[in-house]
C-alpha atoms as a PDB file:
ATOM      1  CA  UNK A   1      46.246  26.249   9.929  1.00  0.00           C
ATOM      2  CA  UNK A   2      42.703  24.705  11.095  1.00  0.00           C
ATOM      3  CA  UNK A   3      42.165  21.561   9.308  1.00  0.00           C
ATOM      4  CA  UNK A   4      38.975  20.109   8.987  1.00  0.00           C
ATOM      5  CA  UNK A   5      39.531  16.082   9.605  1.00  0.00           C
ATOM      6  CA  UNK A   6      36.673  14.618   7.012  1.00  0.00           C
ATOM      7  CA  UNK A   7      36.716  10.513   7.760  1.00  0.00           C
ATOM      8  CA  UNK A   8      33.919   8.285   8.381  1.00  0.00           C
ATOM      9  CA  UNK A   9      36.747   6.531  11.119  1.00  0.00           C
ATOM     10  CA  UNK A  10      34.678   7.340  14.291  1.00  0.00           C
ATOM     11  CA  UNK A  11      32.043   5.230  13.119  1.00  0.00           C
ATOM     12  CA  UNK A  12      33.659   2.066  14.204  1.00  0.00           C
ATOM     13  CA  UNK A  13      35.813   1.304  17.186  1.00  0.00           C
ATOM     14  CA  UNK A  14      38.964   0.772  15.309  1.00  0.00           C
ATOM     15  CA  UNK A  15      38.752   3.684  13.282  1.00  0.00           C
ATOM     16  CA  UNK A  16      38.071   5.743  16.414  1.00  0.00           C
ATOM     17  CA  UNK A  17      41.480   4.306  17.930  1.00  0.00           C
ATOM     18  CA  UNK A  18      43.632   5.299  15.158  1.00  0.00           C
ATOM     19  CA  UNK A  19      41.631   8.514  14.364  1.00  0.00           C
ATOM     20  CA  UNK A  20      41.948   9.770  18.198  1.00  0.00           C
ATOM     21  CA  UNK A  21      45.754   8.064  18.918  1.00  0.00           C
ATOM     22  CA  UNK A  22      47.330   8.599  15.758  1.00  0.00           C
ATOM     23  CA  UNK A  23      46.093  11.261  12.971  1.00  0.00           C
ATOM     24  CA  UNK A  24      44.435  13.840  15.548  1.00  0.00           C
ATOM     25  CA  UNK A  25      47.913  13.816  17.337  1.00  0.00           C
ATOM     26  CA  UNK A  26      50.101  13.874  14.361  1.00  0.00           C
ATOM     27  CA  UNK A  27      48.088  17.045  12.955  1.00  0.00           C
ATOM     28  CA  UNK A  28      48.495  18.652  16.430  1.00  0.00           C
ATOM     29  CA  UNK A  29      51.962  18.087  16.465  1.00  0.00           C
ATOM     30  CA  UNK A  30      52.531  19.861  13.296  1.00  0.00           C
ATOM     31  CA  UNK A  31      51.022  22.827  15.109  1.00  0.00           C
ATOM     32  CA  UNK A  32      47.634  22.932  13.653  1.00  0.00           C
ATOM     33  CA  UNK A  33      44.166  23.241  14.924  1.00  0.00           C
ATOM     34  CA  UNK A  34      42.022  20.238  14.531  1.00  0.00           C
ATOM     35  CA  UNK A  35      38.648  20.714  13.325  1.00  0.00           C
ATOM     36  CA  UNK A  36      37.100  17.433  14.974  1.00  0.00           C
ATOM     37  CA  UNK A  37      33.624  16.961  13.425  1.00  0.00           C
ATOM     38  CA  UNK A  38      33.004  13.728  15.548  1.00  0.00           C
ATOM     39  CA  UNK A  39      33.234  16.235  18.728  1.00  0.00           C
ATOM     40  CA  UNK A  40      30.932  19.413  16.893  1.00  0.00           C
ATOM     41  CA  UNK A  41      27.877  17.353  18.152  1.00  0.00           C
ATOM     42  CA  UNK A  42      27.044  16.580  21.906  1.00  0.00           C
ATOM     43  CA  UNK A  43      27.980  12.612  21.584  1.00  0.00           C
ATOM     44  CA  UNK A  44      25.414  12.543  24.456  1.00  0.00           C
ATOM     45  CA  UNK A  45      22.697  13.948  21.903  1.00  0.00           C
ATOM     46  CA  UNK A  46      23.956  11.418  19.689  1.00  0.00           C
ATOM     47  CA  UNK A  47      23.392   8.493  22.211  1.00  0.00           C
ATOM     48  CA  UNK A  48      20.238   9.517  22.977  1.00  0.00           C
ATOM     49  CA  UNK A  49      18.924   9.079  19.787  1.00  0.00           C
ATOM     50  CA  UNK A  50      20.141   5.636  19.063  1.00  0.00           C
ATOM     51  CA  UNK A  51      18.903   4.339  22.085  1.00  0.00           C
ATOM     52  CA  UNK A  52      15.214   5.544  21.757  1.00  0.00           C
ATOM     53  CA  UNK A  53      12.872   2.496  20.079  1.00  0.00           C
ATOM     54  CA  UNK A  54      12.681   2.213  16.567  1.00  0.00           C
ATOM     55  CA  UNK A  55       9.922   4.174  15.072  1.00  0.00           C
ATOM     56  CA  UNK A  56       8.684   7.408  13.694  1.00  0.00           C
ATOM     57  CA  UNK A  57       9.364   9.800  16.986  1.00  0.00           C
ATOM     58  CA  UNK A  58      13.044   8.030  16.161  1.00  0.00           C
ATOM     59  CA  UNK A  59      13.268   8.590  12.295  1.00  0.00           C
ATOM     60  CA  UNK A  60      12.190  12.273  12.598  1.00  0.00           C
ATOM     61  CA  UNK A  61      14.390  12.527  16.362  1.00  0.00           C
ATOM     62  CA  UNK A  62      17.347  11.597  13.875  1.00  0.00           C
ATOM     63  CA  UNK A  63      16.237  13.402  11.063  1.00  0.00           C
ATOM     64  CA  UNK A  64      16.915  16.315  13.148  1.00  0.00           C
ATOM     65  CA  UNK A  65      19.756  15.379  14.607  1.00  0.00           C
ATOM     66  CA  UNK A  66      21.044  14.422  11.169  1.00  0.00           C
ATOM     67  CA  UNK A  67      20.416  18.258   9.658  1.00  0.00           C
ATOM     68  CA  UNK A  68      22.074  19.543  12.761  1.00  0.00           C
ATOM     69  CA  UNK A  69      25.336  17.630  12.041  1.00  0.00           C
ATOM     70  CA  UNK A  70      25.624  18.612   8.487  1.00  0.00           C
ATOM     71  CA  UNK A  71      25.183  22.039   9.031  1.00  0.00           C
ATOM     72  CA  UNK A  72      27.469  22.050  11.636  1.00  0.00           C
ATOM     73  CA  UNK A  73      29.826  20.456   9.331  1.00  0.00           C
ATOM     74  CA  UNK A  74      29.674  22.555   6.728  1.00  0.00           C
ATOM     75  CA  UNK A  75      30.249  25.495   8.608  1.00  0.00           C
ATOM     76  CA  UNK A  76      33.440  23.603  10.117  1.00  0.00           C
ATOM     77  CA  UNK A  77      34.594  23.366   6.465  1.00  0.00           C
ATOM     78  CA  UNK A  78      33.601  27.264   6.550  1.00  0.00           C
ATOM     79  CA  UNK A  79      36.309  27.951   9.270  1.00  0.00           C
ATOM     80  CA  UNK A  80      38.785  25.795   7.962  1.00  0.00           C
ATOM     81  CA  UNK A  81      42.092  26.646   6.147  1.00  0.00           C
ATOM     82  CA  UNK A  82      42.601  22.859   4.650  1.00  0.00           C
ATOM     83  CA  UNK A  83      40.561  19.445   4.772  1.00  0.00           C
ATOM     84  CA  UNK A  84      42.715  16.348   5.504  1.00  0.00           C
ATOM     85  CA  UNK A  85      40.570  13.313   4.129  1.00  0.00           C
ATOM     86  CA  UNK A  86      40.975   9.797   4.973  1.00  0.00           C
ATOM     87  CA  UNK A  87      40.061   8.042   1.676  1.00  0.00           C
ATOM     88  CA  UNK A  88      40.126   4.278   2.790  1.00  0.00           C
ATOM     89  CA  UNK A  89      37.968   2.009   1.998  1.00  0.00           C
ATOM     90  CA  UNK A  90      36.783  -0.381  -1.172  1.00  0.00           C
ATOM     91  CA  UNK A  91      35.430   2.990  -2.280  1.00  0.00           C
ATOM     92  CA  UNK A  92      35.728   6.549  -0.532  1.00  0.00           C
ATOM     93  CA  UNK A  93      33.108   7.234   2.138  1.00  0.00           C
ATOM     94  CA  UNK A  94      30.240   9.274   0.919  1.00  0.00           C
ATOM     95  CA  UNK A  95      30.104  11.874   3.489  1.00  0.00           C
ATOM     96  CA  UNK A  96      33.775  12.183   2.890  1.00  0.00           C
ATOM     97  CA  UNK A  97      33.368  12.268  -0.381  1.00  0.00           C
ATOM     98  CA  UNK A  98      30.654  14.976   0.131  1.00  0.00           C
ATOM     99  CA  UNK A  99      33.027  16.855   2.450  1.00  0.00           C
ATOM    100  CA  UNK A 100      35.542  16.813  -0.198  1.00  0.00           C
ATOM    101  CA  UNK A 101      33.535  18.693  -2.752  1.00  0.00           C
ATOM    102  CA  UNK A 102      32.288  21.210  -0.947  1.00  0.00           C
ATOM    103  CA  UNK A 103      35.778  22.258   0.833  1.00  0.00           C
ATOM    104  CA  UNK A 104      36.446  22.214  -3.318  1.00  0.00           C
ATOM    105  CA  UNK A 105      33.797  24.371  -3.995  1.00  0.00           C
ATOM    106  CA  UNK A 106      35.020  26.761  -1.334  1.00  0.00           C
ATOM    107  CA  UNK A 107      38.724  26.815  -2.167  1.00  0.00           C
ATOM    108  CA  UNK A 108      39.649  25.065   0.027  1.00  0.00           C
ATOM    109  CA  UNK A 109      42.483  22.416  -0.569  1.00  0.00           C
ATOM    110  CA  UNK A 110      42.001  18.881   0.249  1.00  0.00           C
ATOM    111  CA  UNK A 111      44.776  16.676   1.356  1.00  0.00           C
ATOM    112  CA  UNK A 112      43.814  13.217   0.890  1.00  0.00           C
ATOM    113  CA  UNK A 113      45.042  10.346   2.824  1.00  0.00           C
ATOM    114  CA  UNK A 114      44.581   6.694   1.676  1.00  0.00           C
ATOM    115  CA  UNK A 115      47.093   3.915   3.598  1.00  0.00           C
ATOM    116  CA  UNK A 116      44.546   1.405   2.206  1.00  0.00           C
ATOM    117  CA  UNK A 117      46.388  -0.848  -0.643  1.00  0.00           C
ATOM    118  CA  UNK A 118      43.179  -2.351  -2.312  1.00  0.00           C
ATOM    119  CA  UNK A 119      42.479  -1.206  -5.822  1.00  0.00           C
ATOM    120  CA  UNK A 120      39.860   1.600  -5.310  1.00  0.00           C
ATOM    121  CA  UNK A 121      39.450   3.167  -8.629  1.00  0.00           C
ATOM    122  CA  UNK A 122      37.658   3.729 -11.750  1.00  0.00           C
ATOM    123  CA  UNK A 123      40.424   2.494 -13.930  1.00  0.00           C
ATOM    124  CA  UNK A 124      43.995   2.199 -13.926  1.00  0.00           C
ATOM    125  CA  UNK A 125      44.448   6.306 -14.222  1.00  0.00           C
ATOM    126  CA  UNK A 126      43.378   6.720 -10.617  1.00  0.00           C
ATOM    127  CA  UNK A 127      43.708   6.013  -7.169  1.00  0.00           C
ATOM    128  CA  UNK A 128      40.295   6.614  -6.038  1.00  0.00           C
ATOM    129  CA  UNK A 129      37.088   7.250  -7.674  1.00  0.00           C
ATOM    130  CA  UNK A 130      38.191   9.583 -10.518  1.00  0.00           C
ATOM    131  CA  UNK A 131      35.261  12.846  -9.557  1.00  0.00           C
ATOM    132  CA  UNK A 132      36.710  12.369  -5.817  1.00  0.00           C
ATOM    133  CA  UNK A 133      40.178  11.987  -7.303  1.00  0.00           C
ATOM    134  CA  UNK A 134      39.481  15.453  -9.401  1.00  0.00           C
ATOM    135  CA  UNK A 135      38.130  17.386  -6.956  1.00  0.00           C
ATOM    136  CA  UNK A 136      41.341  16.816  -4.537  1.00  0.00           C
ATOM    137  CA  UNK A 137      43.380  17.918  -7.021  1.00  0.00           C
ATOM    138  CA  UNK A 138      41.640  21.237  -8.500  1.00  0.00           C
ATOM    139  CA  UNK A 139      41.262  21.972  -4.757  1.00  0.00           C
ATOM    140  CA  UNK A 140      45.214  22.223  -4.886  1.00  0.00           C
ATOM    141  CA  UNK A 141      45.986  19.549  -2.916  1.00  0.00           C
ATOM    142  CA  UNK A 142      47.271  16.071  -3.218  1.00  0.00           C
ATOM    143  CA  UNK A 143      46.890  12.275  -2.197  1.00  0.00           C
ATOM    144  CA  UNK A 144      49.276  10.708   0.190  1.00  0.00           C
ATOM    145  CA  UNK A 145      49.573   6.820   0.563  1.00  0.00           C
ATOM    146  CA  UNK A 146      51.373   6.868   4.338  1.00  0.00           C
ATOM    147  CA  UNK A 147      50.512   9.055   7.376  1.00  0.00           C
ATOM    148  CA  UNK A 148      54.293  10.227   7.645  1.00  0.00           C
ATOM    149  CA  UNK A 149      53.297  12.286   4.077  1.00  0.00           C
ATOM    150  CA  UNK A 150      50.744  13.868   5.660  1.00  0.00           C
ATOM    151  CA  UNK A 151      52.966  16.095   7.352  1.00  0.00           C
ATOM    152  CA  UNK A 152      54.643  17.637   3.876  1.00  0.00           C
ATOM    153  CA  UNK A 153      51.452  17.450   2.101  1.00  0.00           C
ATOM    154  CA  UNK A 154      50.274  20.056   4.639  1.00  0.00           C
ATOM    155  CA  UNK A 155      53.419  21.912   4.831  1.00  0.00           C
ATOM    156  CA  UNK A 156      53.042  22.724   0.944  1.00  0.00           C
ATOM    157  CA  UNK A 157      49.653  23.787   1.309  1.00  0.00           C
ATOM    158  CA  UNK A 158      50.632  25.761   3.979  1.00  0.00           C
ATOM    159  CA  UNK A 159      53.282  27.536   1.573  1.00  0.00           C
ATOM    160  CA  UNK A 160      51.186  28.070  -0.975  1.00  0.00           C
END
């Protein structure tokens, strides 16, 4: 299958360690195709727009950039068979949230991963924010509390 990653870990160094050393490689090794929406924009590109002066030619250099990276990762979500979504955090990342709903809207299912332990949802019916929570599960798929369940969380989807 090609499963779309949806995580907001490459945003900080350690997330980009476990992201690139540990999920990316277990999904591979299940035989899947990773759908890596860190690498769908030239990180170059990226670069050069955080290292221009703050201004206006900066706001509208990443307002561009910014409208290139969505659309390019919606139409990864497009291409994709599954989503596997980190869901760490005090409260799910927004663009993973985002990510989550539309792969929903699409039919696509939505494997959700959250090793984090802190309390994250809207009462004591939920894991995670209860809409985010929903939409995971209508999509077909499931949550998963350790990265060795990610491997049978994708192998039912794959069944199904």
């Amino acid at each position: 299958m090609k499963i779309y990653l949806a995580s907001p870990l490459g945003f900080s160094e350690v997330g980009r360690a476990f992201y690139t050393q540990a999920l990316i490689p277990l999904v591979e090794r299940l035989g899947h195709e990773v759908l890596d929406p860190w690498k769908l924009t030239d990180a170059a590109e990226v670069e050069a727009v955080r290292r221009m002066h703050y201004g206006s030619d900066r706001r509208d250099a990443y307002r561009r950039l910014n409208a290139q990276i969505g659309e390019a990762n919606a139409r990864a979500i497009d291409r994709c068979d599954a989503v596997l979504a980190v869901l760490d955090g005090v409260d799910v990342d927004s663009g993973t949230a985002a990510e989550i709903g539309y792969a929903c809207a699409k039919g696509k299912p939505v494997v959700g991963y959250r090793g984090d332990f802190r309390l994250s949802a809207d009462n004591e019916g939920s894991i995670i924010n209860l809409q985010v929570e929903y939409f995971i599960r209508a999509s077909g798929g499931s949550i998963v509390e350790t990265i060795v369940d990610v491997a049978g969380a994708l192998a039912l989807l794959k069944r199904n």
